[in-house]
Protein backbone atom coordinates (compact mmCIF):
# COMPACT_ATOMS: atom_id res chain seq x y z
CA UNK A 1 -17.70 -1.68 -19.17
CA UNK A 2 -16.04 -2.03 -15.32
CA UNK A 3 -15.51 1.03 -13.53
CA UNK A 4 -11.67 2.23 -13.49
CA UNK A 5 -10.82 3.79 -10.33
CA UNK A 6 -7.07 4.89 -9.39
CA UNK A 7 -6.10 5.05 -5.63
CA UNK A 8 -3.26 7.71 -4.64
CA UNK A 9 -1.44 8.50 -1.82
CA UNK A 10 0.75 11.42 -0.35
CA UNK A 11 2.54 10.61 3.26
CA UNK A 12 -0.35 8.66 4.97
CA UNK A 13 -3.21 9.76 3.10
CA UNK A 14 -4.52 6.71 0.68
CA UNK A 15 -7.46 8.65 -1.47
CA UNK A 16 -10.10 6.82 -4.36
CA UNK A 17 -10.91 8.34 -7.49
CA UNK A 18 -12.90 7.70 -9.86
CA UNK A 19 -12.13 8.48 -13.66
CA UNK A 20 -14.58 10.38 -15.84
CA UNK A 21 -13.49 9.33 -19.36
CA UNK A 22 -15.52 12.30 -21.39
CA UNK A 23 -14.09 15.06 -18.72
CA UNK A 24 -10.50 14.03 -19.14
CA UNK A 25 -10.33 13.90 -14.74
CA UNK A 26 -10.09 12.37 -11.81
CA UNK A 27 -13.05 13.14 -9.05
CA UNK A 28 -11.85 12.62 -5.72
CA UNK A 29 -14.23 9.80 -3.97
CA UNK A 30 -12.82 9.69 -0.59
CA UNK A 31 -9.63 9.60 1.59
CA UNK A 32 -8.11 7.47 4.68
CA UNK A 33 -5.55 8.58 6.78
CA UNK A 34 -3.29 5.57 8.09
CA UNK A 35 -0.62 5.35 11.03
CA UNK A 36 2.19 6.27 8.70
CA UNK A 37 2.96 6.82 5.47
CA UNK A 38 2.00 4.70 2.44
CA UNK A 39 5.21 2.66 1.18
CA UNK A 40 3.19 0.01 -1.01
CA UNK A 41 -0.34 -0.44 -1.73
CA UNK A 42 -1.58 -4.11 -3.84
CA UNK A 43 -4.91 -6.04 -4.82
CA UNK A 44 -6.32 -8.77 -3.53
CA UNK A 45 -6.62 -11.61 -6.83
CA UNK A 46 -10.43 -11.08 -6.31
CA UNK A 47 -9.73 -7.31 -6.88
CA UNK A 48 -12.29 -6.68 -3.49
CA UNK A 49 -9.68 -5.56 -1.12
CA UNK A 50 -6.56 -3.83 -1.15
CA UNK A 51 -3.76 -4.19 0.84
CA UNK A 52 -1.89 -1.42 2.32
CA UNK A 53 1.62 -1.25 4.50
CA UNK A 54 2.33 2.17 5.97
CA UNK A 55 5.66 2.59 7.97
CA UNK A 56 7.28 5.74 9.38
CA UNK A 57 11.19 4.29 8.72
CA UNK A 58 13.04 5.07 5.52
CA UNK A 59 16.62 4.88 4.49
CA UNK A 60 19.01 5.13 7.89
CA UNK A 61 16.00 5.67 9.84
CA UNK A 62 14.83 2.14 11.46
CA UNK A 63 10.12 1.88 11.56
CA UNK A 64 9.15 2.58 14.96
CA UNK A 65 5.42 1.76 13.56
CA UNK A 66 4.27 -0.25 10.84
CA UNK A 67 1.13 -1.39 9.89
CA UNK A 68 -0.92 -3.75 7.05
CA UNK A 69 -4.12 -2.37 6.42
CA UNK A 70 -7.14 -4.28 4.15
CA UNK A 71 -9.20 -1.84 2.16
């Protein structure tokens, strides 16, 4: 069976967890912090990277910094 692991982030923090099926949680694997914060986060097709765009703009507010990251 592949491993499921779920990626999560909170301002620029992106962090990996794996899932433990018979525990019913998620165990924190690691974390990276990025320029900015996380607006969108995708696979590669070959599912061995993942791309990342972090940006410190938002509605009104024009990005002063923004950044693609491969994972």
């Amino acid at each position: 069976m592949p491993k499921t692991v779920y990626y999560a982030s909170i301002g620029p923090t992106l962090s990996l967890f794996d899932l433990d099926v018979e525990g019913a949680a998620l165990i924190k694997q690691s974390s990276v912090t990025l320029p900015a914060n996380i607006q969108y986060a995708w696979p590669h097709p070959s599912r061995r990277s993942l791309y990342v765009v972090s940006s410190n703009g938002g509605p009104g507010s024009p990005a002063t910094r923004i950044a693609r990251t491969p994972f």
